[in-house]
Structure formats: structure tokens, C-alpha cells
Protein backbone atom coordinates (compact mmCIF):
# COMPACT_ATOMS: atom_id res chain seq x y z
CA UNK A 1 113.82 27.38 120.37
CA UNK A 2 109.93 26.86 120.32
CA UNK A 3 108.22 23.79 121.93
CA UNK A 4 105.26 22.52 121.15
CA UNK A 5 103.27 20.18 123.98
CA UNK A 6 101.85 17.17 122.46
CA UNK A 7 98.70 16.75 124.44
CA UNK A 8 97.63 13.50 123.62
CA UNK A 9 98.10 11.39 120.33
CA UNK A 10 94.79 12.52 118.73
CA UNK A 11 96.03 15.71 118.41
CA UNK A 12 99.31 14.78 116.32
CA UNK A 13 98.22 16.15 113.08
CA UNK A 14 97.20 19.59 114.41
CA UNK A 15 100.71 19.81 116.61
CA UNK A 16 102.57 19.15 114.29
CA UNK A 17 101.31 21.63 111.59
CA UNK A 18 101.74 23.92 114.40
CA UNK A 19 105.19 23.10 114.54
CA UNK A 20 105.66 23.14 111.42
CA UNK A 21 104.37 26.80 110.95
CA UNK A 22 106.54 27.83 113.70
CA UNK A 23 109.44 26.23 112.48
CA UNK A 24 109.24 29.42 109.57
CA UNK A 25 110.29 31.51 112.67
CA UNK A 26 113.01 29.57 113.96
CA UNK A 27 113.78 26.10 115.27
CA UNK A 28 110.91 24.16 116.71
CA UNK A 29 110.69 20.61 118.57
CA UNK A 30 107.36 18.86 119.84
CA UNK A 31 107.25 17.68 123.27
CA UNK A 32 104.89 15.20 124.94
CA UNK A 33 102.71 15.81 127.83
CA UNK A 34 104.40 13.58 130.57
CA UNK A 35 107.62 15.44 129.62
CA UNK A 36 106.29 19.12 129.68
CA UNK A 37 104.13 17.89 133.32
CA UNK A 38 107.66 17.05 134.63
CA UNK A 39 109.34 20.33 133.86
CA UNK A 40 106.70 22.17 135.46
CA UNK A 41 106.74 20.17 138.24
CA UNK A 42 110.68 20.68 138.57
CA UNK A 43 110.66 24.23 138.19
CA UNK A 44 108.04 24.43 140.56
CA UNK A 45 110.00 22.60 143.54
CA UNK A 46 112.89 24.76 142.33
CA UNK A 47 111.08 28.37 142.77
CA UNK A 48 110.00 27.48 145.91
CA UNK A 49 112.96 26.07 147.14
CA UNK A 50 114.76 29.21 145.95
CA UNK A 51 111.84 31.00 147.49
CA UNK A 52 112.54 29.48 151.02
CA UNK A 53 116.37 30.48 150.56
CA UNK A 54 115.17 33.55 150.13
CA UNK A 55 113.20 34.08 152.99
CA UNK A 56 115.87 32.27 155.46
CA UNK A 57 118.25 35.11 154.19
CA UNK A 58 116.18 37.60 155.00
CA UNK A 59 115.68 36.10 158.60
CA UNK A 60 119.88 35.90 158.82
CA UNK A 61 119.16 39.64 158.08
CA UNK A 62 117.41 40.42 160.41
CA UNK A 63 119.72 38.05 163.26
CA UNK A 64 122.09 40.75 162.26
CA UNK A 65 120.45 43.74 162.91
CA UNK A 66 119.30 42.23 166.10
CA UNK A 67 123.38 41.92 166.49
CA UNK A 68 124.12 44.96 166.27
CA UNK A 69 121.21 46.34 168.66
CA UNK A 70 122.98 44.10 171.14
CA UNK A 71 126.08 45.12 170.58
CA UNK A 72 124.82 48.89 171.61
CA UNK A 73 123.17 47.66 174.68
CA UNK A 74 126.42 46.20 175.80
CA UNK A 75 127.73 49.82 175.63
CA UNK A 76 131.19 50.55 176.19
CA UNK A 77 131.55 49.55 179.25
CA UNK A 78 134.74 47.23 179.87
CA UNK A 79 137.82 46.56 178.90
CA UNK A 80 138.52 46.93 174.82
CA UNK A 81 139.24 43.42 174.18
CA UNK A 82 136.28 42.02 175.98
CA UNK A 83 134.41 44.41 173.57
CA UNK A 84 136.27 43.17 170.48
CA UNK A 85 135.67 39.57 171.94
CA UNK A 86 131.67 39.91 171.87
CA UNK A 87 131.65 41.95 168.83
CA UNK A 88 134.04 39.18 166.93
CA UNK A 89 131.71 36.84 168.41
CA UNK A 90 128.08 37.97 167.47
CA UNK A 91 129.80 38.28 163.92
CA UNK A 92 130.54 34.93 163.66
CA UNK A 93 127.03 33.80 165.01
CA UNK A 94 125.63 35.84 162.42
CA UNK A 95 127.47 34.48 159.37
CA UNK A 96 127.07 31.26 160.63
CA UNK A 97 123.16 31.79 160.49
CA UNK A 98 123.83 33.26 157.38
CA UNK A 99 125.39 29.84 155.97
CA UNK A 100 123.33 27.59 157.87
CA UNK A 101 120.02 29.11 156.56
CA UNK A 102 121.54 29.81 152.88
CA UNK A 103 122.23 26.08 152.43
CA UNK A 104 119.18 24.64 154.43
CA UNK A 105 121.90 22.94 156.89
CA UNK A 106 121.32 22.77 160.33
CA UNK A 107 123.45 24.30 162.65
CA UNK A 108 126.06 22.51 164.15
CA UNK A 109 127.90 23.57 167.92
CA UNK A 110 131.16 24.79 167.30
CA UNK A 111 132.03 26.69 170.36
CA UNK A 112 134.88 23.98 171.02
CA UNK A 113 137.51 27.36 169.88
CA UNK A 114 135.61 29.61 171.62
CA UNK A 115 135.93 27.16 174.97
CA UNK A 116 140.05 27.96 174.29
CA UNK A 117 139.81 31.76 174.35
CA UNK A 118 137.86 31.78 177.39
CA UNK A 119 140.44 29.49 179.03
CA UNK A 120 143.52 31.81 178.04
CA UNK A 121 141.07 35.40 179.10
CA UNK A 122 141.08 33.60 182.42
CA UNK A 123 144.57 33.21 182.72
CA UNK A 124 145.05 37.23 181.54
């Protein structure tokens, strides 16, 4: 479908011949101004809001990689489970970054669990 943006009311005649002429091609529909200002504006917020999605993903990205570089300075050193433990633990910090930053939420504490499994290590 092909819209035409009605300017102003002056130009009425000349839009809607336009229209009109277009309509050979296919279907057609006229449009004010205040109308067409208001879609722009909307898909304006929207690109950049998709934009800033965008560039928080690429900053969970890199939280990863920064993860993993971690995760090699730790070495192997220790006992397998305590390695398992940090590993399943910068995971989890990771895609919670991920989420938080996908969906513009901020980030809420949730090391209550992780508060138990110390608790029971100790007692190992």
C-alpha cells in the first residue's frame, strides 16, 4: 500500500490527484501531516531504543569474554568442585547481565541461593 502525506489543506487537490494516479499501481490512502509526524516520531524512539538493546548486548558480550579470561586466571588449581562452583557461577552472572541489559531491567541481588551452597561447602 502507498501513502500519500497530506501536507496541509491547500494542497488537497494536488494530493489527491497524486493518489489517485498511484492508485493505477495498487492501493493508495492519503494521510495527514500530524499522523505521518507521529509515525516518524515512533519509529524513531523505537530504532534507538532497539539501538541501545543492541549495544547493552554487545557489552553482556563482552562481560563474558571477560568471564572466561577469569576463569583461566583461576587456573586449575583446587579441588574440581570448587572449579565447577566458580565456573557455574560466572555463568550465571553472565546471563544474568545478559537479561538484565536485554530488557533494560536493573539488576536485582540474588545471591540469597548462592548464600546456601556456601553454607553446605563449609560443612564438606
Amino acid at each position: 500500500m502507498t501513502e500519500v502525506v497530506l501536507k496541509d489543506e491547500a494542497s488537497m487537490e494536488k494530493t489527491t490527484e497524486l493518489a489517485t494516479r498511484l492508485g493505477q499501481l495498487g492501493q493508495t490512502r492519503i494521510i495527514n501531516g500530524a499522523a505521518h509526524a507521529q509515525r516518524q516520531a515512533a519509529d524513531i524512539a523505537l530504532r534507538e531504543a532497539k539501538e541501545e538493546q543492541r549495544l547493552n548486548l554487545m557489552t553482556a558480550k563482552k562481560a563474558a569474554s571477560v568471564t572466561t579470561e577469569l576463569l583461566a586466571l583461576r587456573g586449575t588449581g583446587g579441588s574440581a568442585k570448587s572449579r565447577r562452583k566458580f565456573a557455574s557461577k560466572a555463568m550465571a552472572l553472565v546471563s544474568d547481565s545478559q537479561k538484565m541489559q536485554a530488557s533494560g531491567l536493573r539488576f536485582e541481588d540474588a545471591n540469597q541461593d548462592d548464600e546456601g551452597e556456601e553454607s553446605e561447602d563449609n560443612e564438606a
